[in-house]
Every structure is written in structure tokens, then in C-alpha cells.
Protein backbone atom coordinates (compact mmCIF):
# COMPACT_ATOMS: atom_id res chain seq x y z
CA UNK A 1 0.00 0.00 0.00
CA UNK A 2 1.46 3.43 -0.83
CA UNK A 3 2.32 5.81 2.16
CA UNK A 4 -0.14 8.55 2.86
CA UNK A 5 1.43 11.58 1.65
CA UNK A 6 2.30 14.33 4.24
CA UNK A 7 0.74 17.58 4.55
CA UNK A 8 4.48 18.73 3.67
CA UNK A 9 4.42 16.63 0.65
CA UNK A 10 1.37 17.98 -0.59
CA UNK A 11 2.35 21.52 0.33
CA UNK A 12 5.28 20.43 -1.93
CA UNK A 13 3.52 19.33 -4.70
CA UNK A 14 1.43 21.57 -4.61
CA UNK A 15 3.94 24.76 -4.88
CA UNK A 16 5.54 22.85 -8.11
CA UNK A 17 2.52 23.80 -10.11
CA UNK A 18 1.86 27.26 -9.10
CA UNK A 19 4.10 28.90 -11.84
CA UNK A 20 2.86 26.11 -14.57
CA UNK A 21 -0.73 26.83 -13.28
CA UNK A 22 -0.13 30.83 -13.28
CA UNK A 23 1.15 30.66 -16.83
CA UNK A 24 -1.20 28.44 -18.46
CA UNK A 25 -4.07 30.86 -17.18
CA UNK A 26 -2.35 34.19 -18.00
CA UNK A 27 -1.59 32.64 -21.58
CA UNK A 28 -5.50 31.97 -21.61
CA UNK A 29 -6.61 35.24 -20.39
CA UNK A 30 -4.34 36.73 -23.41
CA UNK A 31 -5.91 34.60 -25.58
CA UNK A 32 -9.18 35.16 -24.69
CA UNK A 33 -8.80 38.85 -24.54
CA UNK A 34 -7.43 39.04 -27.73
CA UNK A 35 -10.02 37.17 -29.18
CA UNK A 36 -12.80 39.07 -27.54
CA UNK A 37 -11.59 42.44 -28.12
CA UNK A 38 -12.87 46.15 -27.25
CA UNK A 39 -15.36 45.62 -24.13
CA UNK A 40 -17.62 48.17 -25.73
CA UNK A 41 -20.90 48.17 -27.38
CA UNK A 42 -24.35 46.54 -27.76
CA UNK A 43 -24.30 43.66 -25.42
CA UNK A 44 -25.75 41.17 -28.05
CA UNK A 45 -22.75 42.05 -30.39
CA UNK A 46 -20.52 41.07 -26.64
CA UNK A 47 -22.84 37.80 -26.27
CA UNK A 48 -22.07 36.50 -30.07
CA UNK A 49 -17.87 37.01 -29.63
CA UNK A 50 -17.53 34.81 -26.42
CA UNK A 51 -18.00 31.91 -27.98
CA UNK A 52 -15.17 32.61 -30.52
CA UNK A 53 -13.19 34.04 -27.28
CA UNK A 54 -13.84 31.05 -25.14
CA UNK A 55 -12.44 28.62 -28.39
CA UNK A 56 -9.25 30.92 -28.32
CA UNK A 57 -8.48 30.45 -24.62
CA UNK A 58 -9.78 26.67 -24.87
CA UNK A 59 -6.89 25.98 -28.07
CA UNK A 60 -3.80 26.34 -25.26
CA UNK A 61 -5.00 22.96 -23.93
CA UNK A 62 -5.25 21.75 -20.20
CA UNK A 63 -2.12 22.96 -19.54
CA UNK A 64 -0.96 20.98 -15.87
CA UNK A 65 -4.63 20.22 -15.27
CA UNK A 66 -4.04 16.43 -15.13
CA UNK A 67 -1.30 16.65 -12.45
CA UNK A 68 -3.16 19.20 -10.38
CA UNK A 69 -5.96 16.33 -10.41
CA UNK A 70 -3.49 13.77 -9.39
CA UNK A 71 -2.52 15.62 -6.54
CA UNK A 72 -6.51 16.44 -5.67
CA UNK A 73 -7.21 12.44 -6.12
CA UNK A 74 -4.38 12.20 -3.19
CA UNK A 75 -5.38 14.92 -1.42
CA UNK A 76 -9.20 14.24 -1.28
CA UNK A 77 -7.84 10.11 -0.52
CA UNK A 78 -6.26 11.94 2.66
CA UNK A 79 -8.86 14.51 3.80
CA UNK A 80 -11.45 11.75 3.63
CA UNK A 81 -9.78 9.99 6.22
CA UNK A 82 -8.42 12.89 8.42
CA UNK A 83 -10.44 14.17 11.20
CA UNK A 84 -11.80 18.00 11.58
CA UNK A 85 -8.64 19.36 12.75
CA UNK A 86 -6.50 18.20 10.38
CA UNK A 87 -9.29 18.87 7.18
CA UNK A 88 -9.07 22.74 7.97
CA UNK A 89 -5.35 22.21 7.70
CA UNK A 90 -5.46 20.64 4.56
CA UNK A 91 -8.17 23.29 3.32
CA UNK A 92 -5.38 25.53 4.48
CA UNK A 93 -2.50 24.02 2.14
CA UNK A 94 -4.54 23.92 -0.70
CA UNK A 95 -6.01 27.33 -0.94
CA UNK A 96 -2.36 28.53 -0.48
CA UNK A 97 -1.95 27.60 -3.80
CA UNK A 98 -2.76 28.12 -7.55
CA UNK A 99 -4.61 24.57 -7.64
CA UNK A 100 -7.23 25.84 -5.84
CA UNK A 101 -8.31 27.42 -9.17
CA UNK A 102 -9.26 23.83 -10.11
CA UNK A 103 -11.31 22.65 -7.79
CA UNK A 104 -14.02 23.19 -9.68
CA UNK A 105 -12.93 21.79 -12.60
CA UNK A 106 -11.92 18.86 -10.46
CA UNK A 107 -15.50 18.27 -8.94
CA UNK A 108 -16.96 17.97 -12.48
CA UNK A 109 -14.49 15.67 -13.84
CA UNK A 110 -15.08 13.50 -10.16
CA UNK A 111 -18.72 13.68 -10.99
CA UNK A 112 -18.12 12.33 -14.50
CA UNK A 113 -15.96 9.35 -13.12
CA UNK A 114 -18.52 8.55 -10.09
CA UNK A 115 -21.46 8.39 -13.32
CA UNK A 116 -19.62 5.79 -15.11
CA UNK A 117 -19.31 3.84 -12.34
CA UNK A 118 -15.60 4.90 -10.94
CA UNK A 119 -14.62 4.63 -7.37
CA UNK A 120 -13.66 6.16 -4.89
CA UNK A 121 -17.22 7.64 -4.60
CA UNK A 122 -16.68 10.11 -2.37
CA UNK A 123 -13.46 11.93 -3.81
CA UNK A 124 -16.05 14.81 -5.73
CA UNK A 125 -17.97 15.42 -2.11
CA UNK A 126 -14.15 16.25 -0.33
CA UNK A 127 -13.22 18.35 -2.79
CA UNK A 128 -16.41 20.33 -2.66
CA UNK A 129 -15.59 20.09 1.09
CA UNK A 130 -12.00 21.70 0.98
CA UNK A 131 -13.22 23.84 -1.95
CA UNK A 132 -15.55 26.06 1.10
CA UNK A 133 -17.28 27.95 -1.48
CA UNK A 134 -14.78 30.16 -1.96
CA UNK A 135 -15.56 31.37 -5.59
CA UNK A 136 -19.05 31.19 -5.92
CA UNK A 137 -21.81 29.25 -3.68
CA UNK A 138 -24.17 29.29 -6.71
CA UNK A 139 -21.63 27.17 -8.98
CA UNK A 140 -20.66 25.53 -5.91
CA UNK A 141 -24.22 24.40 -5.09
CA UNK A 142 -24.68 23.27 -8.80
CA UNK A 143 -21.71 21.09 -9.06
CA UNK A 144 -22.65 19.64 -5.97
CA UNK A 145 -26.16 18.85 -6.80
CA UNK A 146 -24.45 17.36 -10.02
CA UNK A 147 -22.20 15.15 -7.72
CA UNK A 148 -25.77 14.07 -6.00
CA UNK A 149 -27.42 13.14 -10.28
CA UNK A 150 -24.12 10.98 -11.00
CA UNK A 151 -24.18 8.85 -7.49
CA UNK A 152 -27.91 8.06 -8.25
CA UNK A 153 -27.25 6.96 -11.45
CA UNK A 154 -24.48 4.93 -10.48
CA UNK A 155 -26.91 3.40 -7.78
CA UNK A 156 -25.67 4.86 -4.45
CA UNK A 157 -26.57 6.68 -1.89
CA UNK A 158 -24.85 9.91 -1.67
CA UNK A 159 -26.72 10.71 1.89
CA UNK A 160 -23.90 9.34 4.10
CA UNK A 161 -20.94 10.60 2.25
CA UNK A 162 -22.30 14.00 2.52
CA UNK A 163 -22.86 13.82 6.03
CA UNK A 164 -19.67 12.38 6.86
CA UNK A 165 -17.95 15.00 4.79
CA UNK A 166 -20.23 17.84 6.47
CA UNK A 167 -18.25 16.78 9.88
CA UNK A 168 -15.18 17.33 7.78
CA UNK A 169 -16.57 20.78 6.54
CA UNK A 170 -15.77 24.32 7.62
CA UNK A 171 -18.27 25.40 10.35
CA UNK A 172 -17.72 29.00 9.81
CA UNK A 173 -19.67 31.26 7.87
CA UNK A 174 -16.99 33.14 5.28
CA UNK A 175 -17.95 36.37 3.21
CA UNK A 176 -18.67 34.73 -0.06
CA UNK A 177 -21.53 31.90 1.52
CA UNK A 178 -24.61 32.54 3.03
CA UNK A 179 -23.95 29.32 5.09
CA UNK A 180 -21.34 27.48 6.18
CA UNK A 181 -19.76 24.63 4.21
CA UNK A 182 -20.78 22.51 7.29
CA UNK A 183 -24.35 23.28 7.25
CA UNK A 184 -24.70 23.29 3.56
CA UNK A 185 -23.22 19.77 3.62
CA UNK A 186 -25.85 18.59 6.40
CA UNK A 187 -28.62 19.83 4.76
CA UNK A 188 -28.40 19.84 1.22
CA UNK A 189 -31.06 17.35 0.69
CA UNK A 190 -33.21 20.01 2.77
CA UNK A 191 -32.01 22.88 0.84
CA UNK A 192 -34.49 24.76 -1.55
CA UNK A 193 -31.76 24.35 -4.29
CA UNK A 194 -32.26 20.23 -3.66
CA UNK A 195 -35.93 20.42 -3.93
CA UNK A 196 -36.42 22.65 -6.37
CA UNK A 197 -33.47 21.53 -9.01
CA UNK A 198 -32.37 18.16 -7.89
CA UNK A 199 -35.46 16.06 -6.49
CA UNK A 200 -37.27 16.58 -9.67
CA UNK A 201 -34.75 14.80 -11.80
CA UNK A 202 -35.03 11.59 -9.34
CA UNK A 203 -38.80 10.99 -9.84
């Protein structure tokens, strides 16, 4: 069995791909502004050149996207089996770092895997977990309730995963959620987001 990683080693790992991370998104934000252009005028004529903007910035590739989710498959292996104190410290590492810039990108590609039938089941929920809702609790909240569609349609129950994970969770209240990560966690089932978006798609 391979050696859990430390949080040192992931610290580690995870400062090797700030600069490639950095990079690859400047060179896409060039690329996508130069496609674009002037930020001016109607906003229908802005509407019709993002999707020739968004093809510009997609053409530099993944860049270090598939060792950044290497290092989230360890990462969310480890946080899954720490206990509070040491998730918050993990939480910590990671949004030290560039990577954290993935971890959306990360929960949709953990979502895909969990459809087909891919294990570990739960790797999607952690992530969600250490991502906090940093960026924005709307995406957040739609990524997870896409992580709920793919366990259901690979026949599990995604009910104790997200409990277990909520005691993982960050019980604090941070300026860009109107709930904690905790709470959100517990309840999303509950949650008017769950009823209103989710529960319909599993009658």
C-alpha cells in the first residue's frame, strides 16, 4: 500500500505547479482577450464574440490540469480519512496555492468518473468540502447537486458521504456563503436548491 502523503508533501507538490498553473491561465486570459476584443458596445454584439473568445483560450490545452488532479485524487484520498482538525489544515495548504483554481474543474471531472461507475465515490464530495465555497456558492451548489445526479445513477446513496464529509466541513460562515460549508453539507437534501433543481430529476 502506498504511504499517505504528508501535509508537507502535498504543500510540496502543490507549490511545483503554481508557476505552470499561473502561466497556463495568463496565456488563456491573453488569448481570450485578444479574441474578444474592445469591451464596448451593444451587449448582443458582446454575447455572439464569447463563444469565438472562449475557443481561443480553450486551443492552449489543459495545460498541468491532469497533475493538479493527481494531486486532488491524493489529497481528497487523505482529507477523507483525516479528522476536523486536520481537514481545515489541509483546506489551508490547498487554498495557499494556484490549484485551488481547479477545484471546480476537479468536482466535475469526479462527478463524471462517479457516473460511469468509478470509485472512490466520495473523492467529488471532499473536494467540494476543501473547496468552502470560496468562488461562488451558486456554482458551488450546482456542481454539488451534479455530484448528487451521478451517485444516483451509479446506484448509491450519496446521503452518508455528505454527512460524513459535512463533519469534515468548515463550520464558519466566510464572506462569499450565506452558510457554512458545514451546514450546507448537512442539509443539502433540505435545501431549496435540492428540492427545487435536484429532487425533480429523481422521480
Amino acid at each position: 500500500m502506498k504511504d499517505e502523503p504528508s501535509l508537507k508533501e502535498i504543500g510540496e507538490r502543490l507549490e511545483r505547479l503554481d508557476a505552470p498553473i499561473r502561466m497556463w491561465r495568463e496565456a488563456r486570459d491573453r488569448a481570450f482577450a485578444a479574441a474578444f476584443g474592445p469591451k464596448q458596445g451593444k451587449l448582443s454584439n458582446l454575447m455572439a464574440r464569447l463563444p469565438q473568445a472562449a475557443n481561443a483560450a480553450a486551443a492552449l490545452g489543459l495545460g498541468p490540469r491532469d497533475e493538479a488532479f493527481a494531486a486532488f485524487d491524493e489529497i481528497c484520498d487523505l482529507y477523507a480519512r483525516s479528522d476536523p482538525a486536520r481537514c481545515a489544515i489541509i483546506r489551508g495548504v490547498v487554498h495557499e496555492h494556484e490549484a485551488r483554481g481547479l477545484l471546480e474543474d476537479y468536482i466535475g471531472y469526479a462527478s463524471r468518473i462517479l457516473k460511469q461507475g468509478g470509485r472512490p465515490e466520495w473523492r467529488g464530495i471532499a473536494a467540494a468540502s476543501i473547496d468552502d465555497q470560496r468562488r461562488d456558492y451558486r456554482d458551488w451548489l450546482m456542481a454539488l447537486g451534479d455530484l448528487y445526479l451521478s451517485a444516483r445513477a451509479a446506484r448509491l446513496d450519496p446521503t452518508p458521504v455528505l454527512k460524513r464529509m459535512a463533519e469534515r466541513s468548515n463550520p464558519e460562515r466566510h464572506a462569499a456563503s450565506p452558510t457554512p460549508t458545514r451546514e450546507a453539507l448537512a442539509k443539502f437534501e433540505d435545501s431549496a436548491y435540492f428540492m427545487t433543481s435536484i429532487l425533480p430529476q429523481l422521480r
